[in-house]
PDB file of N, CA and C in Angstrom:
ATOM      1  N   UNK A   1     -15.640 -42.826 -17.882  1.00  0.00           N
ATOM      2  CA  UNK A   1     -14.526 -41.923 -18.073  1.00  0.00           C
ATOM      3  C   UNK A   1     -14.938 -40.541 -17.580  1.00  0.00           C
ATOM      4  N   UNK A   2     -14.038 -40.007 -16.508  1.00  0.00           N
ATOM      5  CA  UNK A   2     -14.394 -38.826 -16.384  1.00  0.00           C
ATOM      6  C   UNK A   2     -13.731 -37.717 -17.040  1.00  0.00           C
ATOM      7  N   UNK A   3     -14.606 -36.617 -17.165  1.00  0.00           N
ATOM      8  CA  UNK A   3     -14.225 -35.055 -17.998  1.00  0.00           C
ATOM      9  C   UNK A   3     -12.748 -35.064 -17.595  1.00  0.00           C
ATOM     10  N   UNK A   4     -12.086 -34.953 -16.757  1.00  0.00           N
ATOM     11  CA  UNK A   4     -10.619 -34.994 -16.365  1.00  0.00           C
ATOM     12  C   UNK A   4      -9.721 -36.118 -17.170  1.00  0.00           C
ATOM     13  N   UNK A   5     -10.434 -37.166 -17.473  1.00  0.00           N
ATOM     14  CA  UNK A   5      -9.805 -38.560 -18.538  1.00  0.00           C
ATOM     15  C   UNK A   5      -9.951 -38.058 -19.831  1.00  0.00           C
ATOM     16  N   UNK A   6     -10.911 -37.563 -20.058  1.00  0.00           N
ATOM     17  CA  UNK A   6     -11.271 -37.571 -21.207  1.00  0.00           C
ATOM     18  C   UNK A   6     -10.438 -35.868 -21.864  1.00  0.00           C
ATOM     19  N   UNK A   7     -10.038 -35.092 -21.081  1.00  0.00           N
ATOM     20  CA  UNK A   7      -9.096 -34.060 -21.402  1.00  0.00           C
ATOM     21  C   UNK A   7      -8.326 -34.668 -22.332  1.00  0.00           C
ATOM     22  N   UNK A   8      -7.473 -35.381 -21.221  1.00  0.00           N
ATOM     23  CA  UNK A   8      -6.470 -36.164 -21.587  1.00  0.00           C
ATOM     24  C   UNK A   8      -5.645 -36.894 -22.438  1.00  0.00           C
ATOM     25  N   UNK A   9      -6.665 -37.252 -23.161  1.00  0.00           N
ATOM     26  CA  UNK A   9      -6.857 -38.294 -24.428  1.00  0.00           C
ATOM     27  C   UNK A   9      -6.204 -37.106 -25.551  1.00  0.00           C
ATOM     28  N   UNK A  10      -5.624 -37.955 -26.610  1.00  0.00           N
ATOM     29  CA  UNK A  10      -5.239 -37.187 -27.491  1.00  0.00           C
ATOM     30  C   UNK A  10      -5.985 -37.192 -28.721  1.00  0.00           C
ATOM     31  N   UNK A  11      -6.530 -36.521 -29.839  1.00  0.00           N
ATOM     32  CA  UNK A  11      -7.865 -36.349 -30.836  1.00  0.00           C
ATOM     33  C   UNK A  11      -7.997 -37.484 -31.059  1.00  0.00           C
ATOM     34  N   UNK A  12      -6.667 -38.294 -31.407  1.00  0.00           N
ATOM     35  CA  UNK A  12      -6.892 -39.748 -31.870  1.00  0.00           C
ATOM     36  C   UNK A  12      -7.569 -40.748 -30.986  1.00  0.00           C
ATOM     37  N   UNK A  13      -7.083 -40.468 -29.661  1.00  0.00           N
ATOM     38  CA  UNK A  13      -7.531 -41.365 -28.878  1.00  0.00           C
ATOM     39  C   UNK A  13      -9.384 -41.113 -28.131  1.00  0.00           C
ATOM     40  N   UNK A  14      -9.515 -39.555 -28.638  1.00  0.00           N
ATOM     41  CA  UNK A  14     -11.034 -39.388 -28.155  1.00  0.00           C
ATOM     42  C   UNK A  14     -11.451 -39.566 -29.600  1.00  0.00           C
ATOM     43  N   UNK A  15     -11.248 -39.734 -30.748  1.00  0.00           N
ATOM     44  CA  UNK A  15     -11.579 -40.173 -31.967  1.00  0.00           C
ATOM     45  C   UNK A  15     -12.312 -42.244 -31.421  1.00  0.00           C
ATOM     46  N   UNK A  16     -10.828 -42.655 -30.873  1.00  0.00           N
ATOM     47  CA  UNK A  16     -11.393 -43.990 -31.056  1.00  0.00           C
ATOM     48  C   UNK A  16     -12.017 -44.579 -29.618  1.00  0.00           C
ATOM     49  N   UNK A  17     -12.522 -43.536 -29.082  1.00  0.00           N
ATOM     50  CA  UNK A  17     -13.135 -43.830 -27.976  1.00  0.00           C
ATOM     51  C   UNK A  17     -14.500 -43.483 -28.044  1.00  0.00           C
ATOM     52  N   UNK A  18     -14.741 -42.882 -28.984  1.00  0.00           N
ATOM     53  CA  UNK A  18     -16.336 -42.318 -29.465  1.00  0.00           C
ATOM     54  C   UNK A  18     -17.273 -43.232 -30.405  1.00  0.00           C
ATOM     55  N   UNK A  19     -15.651 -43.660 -31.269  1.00  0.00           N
ATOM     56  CA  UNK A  19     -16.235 -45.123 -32.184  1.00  0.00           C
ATOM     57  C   UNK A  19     -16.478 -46.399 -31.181  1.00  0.00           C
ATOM     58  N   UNK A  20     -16.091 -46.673 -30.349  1.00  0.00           N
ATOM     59  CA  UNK A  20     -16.228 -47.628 -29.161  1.00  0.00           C
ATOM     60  C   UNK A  20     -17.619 -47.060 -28.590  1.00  0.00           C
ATOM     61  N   UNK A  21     -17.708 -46.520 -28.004  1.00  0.00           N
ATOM     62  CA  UNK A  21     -19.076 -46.211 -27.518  1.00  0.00           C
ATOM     63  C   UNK A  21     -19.959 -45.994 -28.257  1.00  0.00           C
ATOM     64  N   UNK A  22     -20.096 -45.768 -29.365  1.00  0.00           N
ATOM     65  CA  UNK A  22     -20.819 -46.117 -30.632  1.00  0.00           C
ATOM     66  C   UNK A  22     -21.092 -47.397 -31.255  1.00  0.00           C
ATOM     67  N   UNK A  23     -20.108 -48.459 -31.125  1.00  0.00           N
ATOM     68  CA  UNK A  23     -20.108 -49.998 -31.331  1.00  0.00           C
ATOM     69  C   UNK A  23     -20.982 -50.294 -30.153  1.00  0.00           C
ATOM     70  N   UNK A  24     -20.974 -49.744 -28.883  1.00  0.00           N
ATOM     71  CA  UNK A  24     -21.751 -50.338 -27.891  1.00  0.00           C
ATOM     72  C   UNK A  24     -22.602 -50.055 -27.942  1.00  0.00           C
ATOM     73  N   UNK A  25     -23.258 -48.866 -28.332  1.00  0.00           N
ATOM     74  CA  UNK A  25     -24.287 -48.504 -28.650  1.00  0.00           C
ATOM     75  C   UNK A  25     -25.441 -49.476 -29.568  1.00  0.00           C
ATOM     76  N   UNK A  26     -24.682 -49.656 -30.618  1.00  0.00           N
ATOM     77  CA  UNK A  26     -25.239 -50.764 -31.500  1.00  0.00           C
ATOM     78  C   UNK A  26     -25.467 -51.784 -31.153  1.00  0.00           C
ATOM     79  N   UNK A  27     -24.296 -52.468 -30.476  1.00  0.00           N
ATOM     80  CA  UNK A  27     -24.498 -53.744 -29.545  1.00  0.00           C
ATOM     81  C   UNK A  27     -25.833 -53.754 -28.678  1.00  0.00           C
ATOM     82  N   UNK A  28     -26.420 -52.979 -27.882  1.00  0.00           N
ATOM     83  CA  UNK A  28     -27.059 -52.783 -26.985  1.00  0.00           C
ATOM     84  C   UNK A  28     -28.342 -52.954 -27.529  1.00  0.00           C
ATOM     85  N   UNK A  29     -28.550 -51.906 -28.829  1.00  0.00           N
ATOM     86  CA  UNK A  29     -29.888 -52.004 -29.841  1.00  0.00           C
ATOM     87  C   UNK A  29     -29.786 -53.558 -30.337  1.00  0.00           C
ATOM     88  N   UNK A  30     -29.096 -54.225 -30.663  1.00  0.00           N
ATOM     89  CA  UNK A  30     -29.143 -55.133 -31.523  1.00  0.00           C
ATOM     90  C   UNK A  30     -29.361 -55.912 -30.235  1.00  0.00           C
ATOM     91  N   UNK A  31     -29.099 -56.490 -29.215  1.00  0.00           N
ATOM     92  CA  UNK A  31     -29.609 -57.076 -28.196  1.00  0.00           C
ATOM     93  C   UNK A  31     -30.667 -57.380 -27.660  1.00  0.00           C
ATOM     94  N   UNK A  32     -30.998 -56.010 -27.483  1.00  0.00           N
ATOM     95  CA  UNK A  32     -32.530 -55.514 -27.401  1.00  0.00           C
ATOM     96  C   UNK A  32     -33.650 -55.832 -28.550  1.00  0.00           C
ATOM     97  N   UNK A  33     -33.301 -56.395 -29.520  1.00  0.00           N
ATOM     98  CA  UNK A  33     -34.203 -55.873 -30.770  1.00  0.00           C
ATOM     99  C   UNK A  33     -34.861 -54.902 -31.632  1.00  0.00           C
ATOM    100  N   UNK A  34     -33.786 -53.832 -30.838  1.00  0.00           N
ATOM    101  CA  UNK A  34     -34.550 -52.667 -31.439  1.00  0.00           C
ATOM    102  C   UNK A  34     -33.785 -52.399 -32.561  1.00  0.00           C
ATOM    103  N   UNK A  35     -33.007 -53.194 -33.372  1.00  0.00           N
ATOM    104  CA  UNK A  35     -32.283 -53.387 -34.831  1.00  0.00           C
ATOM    105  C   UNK A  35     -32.495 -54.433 -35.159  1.00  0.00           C
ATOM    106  N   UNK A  36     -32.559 -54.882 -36.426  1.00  0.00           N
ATOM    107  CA  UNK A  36     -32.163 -56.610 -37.174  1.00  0.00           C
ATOM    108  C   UNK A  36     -30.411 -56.611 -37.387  1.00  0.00           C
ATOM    109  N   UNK A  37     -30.142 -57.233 -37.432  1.00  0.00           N
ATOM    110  CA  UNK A  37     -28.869 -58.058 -37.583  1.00  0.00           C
ATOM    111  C   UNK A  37     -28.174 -57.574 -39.016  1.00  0.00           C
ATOM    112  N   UNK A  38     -29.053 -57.338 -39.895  1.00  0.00           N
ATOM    113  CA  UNK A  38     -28.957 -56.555 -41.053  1.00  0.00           C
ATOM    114  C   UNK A  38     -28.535 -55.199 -40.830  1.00  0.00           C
ATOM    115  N   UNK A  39     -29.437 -54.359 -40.371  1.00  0.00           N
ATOM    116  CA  UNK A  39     -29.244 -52.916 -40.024  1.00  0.00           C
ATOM    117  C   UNK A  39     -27.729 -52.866 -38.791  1.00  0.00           C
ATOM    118  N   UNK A  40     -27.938 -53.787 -38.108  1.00  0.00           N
ATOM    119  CA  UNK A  40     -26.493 -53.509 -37.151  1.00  0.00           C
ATOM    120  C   UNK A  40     -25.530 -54.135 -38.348  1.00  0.00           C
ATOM    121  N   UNK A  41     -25.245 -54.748 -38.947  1.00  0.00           N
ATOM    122  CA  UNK A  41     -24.194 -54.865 -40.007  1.00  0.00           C
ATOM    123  C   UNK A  41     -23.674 -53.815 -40.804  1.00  0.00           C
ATOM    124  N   UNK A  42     -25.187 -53.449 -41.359  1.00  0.00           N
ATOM    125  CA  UNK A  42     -24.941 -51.977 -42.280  1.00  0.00           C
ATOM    126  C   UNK A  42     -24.101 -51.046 -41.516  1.00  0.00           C
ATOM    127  N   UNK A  43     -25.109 -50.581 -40.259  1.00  0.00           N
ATOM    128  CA  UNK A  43     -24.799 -49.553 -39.350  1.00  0.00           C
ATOM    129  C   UNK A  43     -23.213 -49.593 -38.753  1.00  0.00           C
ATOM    130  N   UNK A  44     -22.979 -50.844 -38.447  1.00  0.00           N
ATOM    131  CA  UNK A  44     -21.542 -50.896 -37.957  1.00  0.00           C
ATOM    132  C   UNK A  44     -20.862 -50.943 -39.193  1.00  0.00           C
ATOM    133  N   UNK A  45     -20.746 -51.368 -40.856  1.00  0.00           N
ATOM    134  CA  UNK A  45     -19.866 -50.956 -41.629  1.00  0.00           C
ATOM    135  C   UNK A  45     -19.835 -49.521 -42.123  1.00  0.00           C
ATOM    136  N   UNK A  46     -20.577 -48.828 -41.791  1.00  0.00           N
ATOM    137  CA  UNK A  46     -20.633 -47.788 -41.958  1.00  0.00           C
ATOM    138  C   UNK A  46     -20.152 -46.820 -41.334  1.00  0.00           C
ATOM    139  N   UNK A  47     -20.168 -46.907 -40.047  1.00  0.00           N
ATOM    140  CA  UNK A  47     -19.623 -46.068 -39.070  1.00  0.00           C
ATOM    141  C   UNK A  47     -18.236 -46.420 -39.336  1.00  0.00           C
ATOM    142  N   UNK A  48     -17.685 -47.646 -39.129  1.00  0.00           N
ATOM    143  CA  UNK A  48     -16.179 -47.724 -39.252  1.00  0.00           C
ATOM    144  C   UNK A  48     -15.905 -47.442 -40.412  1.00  0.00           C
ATOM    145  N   UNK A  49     -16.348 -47.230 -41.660  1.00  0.00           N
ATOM    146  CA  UNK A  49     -15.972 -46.516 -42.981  1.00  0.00           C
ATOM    147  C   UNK A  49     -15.829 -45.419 -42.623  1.00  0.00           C
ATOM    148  N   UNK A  50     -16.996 -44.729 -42.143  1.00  0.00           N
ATOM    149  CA  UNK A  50     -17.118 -43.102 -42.182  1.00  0.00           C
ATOM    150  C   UNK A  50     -15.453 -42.537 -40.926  1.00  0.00           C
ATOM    151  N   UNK A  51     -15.541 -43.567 -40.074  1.00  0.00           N
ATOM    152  CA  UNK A  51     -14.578 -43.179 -38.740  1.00  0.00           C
ATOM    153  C   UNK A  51     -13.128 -43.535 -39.084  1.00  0.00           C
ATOM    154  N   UNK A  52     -12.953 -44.443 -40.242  1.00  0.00           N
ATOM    155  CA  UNK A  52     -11.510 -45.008 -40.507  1.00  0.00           C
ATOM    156  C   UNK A  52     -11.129 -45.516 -39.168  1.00  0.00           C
ATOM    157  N   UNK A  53     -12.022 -46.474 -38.911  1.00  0.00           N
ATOM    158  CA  UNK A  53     -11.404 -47.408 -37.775  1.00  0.00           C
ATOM    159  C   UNK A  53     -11.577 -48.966 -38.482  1.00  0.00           C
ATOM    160  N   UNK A  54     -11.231 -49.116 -39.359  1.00  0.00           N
ATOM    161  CA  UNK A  54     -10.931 -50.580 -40.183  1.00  0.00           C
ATOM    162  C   UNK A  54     -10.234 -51.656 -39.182  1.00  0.00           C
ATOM    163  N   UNK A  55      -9.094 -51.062 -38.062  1.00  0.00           N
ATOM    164  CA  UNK A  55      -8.411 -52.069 -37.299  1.00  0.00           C
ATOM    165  C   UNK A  55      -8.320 -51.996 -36.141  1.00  0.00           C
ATOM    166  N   UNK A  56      -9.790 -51.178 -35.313  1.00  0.00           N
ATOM    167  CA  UNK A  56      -9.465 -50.763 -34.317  1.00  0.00           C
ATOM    168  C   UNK A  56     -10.489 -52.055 -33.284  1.00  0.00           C
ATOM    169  N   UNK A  57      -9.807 -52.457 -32.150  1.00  0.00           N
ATOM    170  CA  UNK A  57      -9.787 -53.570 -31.649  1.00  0.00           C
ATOM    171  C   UNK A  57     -10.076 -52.912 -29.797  1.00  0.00           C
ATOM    172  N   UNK A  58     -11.342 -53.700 -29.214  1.00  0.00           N
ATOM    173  CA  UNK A  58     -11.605 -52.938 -27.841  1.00  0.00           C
ATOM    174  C   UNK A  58     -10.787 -53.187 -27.242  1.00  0.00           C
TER     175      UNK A  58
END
């Protein structure tokens, strides 16, 4: 996404585009092994608690 896309976006939508790249983020560690399966569970219920993204779908 470029700086010009990302203007664009409205709070909500750079809200749930930050939690997305944050899920990938996790994804990526947990792939890698540089998390257990545990900690990416925690870590991802947590973030979507803290972000109020309960139904948000890529």
């Amino acid at each position: 996404m470029t700086q010009q896309d990302w203007e664009q976006l409205s709070p909500d939508e750079k809200k749930k585009e930050l939690y997305l790249k944050q899920v990938r983020l996790l994804d990526t560690f947990l792939e890698h092994g540089a998390i257990s399966q545990a900690q990416y569970d925690k870590s991802f219920r947590d973030l979507t608690e803290k972000m109020e993204m309960q139904n948000v779908k890529e």
